[in-house]
N, C-alpha and C. Protein backbone atom coordinates (compact mmCIF):
# COMPACT_ATOMS: atom_id res chain seq x y z
N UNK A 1 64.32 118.76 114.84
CA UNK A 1 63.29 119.78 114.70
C UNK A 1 63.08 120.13 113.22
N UNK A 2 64.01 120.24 112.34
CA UNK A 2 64.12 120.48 110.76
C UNK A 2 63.12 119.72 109.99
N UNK A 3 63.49 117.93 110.40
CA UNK A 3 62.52 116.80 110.08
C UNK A 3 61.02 117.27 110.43
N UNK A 4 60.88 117.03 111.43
CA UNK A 4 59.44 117.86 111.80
C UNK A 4 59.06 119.22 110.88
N UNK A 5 59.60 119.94 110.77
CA UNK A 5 58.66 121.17 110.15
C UNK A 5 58.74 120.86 108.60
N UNK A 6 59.57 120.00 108.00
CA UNK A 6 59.82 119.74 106.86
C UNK A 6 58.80 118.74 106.76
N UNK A 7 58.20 117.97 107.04
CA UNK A 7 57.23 117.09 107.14
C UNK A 7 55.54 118.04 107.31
N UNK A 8 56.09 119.02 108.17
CA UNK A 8 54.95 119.87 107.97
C UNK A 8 54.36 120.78 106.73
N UNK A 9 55.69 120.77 106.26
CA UNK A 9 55.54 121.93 104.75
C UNK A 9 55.26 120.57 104.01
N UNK A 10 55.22 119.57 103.60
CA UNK A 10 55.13 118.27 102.73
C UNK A 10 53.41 118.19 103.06
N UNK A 11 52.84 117.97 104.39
CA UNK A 11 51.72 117.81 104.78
C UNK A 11 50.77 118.51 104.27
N UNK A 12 51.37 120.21 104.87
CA UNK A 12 50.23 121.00 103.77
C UNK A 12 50.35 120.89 102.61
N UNK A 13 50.91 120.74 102.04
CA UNK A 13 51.07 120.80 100.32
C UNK A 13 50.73 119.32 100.13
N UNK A 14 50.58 118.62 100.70
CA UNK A 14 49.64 117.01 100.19
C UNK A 14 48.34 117.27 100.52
N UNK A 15 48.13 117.79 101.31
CA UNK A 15 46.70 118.40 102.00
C UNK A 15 46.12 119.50 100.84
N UNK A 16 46.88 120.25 100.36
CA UNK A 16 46.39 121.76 99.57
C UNK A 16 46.47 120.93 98.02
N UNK A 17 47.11 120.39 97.69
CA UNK A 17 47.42 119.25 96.67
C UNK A 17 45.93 118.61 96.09
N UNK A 18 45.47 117.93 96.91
CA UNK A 18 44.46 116.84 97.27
C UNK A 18 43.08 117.64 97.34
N UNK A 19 42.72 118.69 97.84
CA UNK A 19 42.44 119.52 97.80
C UNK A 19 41.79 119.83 96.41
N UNK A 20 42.91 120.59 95.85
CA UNK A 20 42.93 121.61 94.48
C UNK A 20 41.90 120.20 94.21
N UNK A 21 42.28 118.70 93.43
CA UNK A 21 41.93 117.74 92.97
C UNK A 21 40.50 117.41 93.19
N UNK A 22 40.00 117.37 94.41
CA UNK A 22 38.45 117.71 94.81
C UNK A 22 37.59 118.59 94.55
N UNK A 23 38.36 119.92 94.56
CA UNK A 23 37.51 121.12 94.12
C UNK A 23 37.80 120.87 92.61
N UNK A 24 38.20 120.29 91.56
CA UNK A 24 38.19 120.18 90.82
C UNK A 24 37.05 119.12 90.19
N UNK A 25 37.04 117.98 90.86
CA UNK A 25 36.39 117.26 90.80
C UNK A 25 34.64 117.34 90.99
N UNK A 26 34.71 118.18 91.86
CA UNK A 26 33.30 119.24 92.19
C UNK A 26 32.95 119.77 91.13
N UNK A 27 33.86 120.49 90.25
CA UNK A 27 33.31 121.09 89.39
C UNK A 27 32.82 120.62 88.62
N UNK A 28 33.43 119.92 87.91
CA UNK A 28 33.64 118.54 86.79
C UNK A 28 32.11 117.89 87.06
N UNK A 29 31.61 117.74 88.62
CA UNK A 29 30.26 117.11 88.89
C UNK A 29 29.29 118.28 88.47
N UNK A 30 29.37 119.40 88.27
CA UNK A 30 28.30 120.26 88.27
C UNK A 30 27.87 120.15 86.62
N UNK A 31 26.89 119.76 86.20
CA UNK A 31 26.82 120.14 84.94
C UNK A 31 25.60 121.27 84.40
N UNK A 32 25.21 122.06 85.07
CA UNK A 32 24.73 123.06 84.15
C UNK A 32 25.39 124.35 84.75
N UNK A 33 26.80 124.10 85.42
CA UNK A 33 27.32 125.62 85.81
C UNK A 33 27.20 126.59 84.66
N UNK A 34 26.81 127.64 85.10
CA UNK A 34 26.62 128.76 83.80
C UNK A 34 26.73 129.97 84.67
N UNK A 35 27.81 130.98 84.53
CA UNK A 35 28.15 132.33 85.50
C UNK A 35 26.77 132.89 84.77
N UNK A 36 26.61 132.89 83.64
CA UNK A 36 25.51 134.14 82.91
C UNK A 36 24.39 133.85 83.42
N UNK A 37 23.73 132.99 84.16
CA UNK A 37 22.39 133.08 84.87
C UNK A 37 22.86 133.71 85.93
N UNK A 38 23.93 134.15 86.55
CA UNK A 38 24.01 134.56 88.02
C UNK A 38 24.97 134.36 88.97
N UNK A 39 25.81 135.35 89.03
CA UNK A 39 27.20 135.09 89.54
C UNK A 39 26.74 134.31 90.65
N UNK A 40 26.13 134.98 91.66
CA UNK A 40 25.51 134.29 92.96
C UNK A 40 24.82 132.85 92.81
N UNK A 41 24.13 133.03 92.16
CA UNK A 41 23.71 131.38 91.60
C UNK A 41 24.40 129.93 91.56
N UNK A 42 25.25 130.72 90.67
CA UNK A 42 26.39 129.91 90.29
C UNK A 42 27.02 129.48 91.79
N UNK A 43 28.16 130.17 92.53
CA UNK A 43 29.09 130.15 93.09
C UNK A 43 28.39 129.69 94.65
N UNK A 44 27.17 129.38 94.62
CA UNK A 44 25.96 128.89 95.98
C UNK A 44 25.94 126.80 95.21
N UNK A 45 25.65 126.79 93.77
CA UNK A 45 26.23 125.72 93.73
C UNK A 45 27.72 124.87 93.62
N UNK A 46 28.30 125.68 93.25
CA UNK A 46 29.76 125.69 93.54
C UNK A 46 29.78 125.50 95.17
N UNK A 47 29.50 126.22 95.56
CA UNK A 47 30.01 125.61 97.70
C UNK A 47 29.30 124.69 98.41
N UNK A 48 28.17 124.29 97.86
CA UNK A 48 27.11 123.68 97.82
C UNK A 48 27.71 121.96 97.71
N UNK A 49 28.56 122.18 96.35
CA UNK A 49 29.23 120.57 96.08
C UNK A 49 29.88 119.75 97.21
N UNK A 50 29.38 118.72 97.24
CA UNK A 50 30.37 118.32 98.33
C UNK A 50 31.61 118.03 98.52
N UNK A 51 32.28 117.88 97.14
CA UNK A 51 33.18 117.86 96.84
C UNK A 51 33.99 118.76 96.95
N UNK A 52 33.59 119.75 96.62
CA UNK A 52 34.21 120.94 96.74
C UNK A 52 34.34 121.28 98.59
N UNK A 53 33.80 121.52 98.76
CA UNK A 53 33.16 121.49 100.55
C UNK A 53 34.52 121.28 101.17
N UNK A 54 34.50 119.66 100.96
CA UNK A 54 35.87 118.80 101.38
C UNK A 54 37.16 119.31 100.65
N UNK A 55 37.01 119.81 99.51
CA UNK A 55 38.19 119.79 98.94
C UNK A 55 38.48 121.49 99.45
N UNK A 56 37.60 122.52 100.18
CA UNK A 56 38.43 123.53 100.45
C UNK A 56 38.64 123.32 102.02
N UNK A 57 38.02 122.64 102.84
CA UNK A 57 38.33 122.16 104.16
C UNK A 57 39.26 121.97 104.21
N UNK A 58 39.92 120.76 103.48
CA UNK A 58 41.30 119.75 103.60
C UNK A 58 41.83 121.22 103.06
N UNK A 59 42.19 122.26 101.93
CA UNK A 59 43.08 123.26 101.57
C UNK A 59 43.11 123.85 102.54
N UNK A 60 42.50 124.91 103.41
CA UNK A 60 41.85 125.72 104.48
C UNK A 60 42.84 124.80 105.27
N UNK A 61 42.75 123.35 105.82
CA UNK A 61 43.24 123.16 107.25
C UNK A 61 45.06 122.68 106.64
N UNK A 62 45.38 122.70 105.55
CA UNK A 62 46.76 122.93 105.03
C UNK A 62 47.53 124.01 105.71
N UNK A 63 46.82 125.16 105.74
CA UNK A 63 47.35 125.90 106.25
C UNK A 63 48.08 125.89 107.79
N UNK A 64 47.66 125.32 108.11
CA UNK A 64 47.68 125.30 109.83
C UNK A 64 49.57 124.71 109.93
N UNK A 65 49.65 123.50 109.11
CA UNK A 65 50.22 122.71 109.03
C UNK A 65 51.79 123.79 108.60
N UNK A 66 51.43 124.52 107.48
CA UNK A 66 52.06 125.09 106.84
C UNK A 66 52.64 126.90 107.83
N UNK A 67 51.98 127.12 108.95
CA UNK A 67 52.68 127.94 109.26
C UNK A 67 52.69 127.47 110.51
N UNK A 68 53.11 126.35 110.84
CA UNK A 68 54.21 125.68 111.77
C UNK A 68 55.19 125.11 111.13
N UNK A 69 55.50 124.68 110.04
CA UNK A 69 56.38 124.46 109.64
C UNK A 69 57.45 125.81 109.09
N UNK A 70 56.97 126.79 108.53
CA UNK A 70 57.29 128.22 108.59
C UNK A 70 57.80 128.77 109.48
N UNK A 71 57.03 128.97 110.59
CA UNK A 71 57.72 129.58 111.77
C UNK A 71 59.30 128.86 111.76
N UNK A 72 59.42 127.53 112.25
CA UNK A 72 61.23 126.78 112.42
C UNK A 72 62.15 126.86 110.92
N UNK A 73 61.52 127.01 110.12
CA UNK A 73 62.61 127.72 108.99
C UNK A 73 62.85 128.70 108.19
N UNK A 74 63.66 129.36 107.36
CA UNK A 74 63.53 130.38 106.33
C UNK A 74 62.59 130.13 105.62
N UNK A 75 62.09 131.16 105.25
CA UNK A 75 60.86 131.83 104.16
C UNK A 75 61.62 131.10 102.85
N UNK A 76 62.86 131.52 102.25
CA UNK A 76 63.50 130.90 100.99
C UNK A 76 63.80 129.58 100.79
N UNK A 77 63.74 128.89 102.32
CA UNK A 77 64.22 127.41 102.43
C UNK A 77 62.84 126.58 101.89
N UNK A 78 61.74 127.27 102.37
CA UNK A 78 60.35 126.23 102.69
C UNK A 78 59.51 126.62 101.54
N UNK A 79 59.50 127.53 100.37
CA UNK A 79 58.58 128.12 99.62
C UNK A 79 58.78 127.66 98.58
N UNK A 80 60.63 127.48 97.93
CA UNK A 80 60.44 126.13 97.00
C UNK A 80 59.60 125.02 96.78
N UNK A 81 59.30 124.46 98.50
CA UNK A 81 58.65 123.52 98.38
C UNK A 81 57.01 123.10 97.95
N UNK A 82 56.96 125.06 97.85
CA UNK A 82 55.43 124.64 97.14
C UNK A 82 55.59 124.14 96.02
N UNK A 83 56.58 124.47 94.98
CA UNK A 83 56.60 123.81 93.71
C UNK A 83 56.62 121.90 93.66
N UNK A 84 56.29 121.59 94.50
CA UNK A 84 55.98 120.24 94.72
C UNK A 84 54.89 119.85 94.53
N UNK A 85 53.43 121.23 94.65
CA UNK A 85 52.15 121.02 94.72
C UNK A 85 51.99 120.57 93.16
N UNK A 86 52.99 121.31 92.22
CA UNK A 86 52.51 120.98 90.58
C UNK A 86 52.56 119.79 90.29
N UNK A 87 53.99 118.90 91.07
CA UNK A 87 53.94 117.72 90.78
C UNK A 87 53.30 116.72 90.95
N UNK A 88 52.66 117.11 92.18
CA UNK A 88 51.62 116.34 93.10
C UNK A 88 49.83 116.59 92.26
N UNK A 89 49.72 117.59 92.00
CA UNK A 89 48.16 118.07 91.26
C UNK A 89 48.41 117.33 89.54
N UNK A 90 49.52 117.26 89.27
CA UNK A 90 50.33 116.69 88.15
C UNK A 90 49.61 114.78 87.79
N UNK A 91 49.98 114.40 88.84
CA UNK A 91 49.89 113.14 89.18
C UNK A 91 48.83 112.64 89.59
N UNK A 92 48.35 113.81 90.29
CA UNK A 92 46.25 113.05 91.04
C UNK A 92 45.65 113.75 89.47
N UNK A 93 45.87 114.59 88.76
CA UNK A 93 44.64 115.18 87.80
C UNK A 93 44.91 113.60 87.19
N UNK A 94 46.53 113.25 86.25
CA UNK A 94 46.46 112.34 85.79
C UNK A 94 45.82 111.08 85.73
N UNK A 95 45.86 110.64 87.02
CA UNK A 95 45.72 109.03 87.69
C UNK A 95 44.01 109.83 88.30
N UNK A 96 43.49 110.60 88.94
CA UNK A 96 42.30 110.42 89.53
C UNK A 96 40.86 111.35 88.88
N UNK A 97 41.56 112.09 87.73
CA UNK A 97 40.79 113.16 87.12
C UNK A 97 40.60 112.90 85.79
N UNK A 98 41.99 111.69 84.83
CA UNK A 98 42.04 111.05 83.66
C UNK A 98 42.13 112.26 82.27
N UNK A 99 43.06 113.14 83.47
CA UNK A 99 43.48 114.13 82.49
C UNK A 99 44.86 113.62 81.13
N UNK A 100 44.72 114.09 80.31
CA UNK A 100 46.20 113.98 79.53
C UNK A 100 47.27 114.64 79.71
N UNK A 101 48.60 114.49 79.69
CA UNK A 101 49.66 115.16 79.97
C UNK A 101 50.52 114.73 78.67
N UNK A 102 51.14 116.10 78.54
CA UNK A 102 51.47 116.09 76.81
C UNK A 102 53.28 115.78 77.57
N UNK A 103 53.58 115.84 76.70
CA UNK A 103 55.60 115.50 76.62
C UNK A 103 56.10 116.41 77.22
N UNK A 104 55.41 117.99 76.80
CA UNK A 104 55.93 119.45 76.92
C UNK A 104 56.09 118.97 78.59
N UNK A 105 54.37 118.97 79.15
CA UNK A 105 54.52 119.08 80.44
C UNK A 105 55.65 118.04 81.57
N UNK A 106 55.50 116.95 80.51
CA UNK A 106 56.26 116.08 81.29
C UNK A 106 57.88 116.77 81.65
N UNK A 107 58.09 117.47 80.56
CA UNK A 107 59.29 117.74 80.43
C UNK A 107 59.37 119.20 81.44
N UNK A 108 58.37 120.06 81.80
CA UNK A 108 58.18 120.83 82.78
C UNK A 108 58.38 120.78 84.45
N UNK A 109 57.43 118.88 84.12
CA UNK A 109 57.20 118.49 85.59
C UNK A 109 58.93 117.85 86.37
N UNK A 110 59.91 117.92 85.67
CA UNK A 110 61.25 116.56 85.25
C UNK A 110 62.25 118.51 85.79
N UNK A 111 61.72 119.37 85.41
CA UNK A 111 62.46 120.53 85.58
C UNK A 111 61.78 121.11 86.85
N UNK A 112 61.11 121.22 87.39
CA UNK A 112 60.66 121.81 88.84
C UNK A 112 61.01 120.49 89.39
N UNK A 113 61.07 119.34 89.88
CA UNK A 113 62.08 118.46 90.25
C UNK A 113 63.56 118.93 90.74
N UNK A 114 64.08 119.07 89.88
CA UNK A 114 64.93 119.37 89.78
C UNK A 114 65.75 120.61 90.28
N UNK A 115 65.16 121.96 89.89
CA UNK A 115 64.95 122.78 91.20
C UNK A 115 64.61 122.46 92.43
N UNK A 116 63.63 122.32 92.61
CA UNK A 116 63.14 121.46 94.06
C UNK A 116 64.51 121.17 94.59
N UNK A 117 65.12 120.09 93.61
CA UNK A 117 65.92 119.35 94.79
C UNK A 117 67.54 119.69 95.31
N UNK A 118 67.70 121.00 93.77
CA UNK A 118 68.72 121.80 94.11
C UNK A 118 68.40 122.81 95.22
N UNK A 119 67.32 123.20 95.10
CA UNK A 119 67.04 124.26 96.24
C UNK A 119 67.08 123.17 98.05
N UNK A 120 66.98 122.44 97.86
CA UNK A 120 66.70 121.52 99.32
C UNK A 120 68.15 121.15 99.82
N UNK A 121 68.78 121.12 99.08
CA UNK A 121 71.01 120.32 98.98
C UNK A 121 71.26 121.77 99.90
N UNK A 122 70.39 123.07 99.78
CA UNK A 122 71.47 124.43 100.57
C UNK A 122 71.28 124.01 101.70
């Protein structure tokens, strides 16, 4: 039963992960976003993207995933595991968004790891 809900907290957070990366990617497609013509304006093409669309669907249905896996374990056991999403948004901005990642971060991403995996050994 552990396997299972632990697979469920991994799911949403690949799901909410993947996600963030789309709605990002949405944005990135909009090119004359400008808040100063109109908050409303703005944020109608913002939901409008399709990208975005998909990318808060797939976040939105993360959830589902994520409080079944919740319910079968501790709150302290399973919430570490969001720090997995950095590594994961880490790796798609890199490889699918052609973002740069400086040393600092690398050396950030090498330390939530690492937590992560001390927190998972209790």
């Amino acid at each position: 039963m552990k396997a299972l809900s632990i697979s469920c907290l991994l799911t949403s957070i690949l799901m909410g992960a993947i996600g963030q990366v789309w709605i990002k990617k949405g944005l990135n497609s909009i090119t004359d976003l400008n808040f100063a013509n109109g908050i409303i304006h703005s944020y109608l093409k913002i939901f409008f993207s399709s990208y975005v669309m998909l990318g808060l669907t797939l976040y939105a249905s993360g959830v589902f995933f994520w409080l079944y896996g919740l319910s079968k374990v501790p709150l302290s056991f399973a919430f570490p595991f969001v720090s997995l999403s950095y590594v994961l948004v880490f790796f798609l901005s890199w490889f699918y968004l052609g973002e740069h990642i400086s040393m600092l971060r690398w050396t950030g991403l090498c330390t939530i790891c690492l937590g992560v995996f001390i927190v998972s050994m209790t």
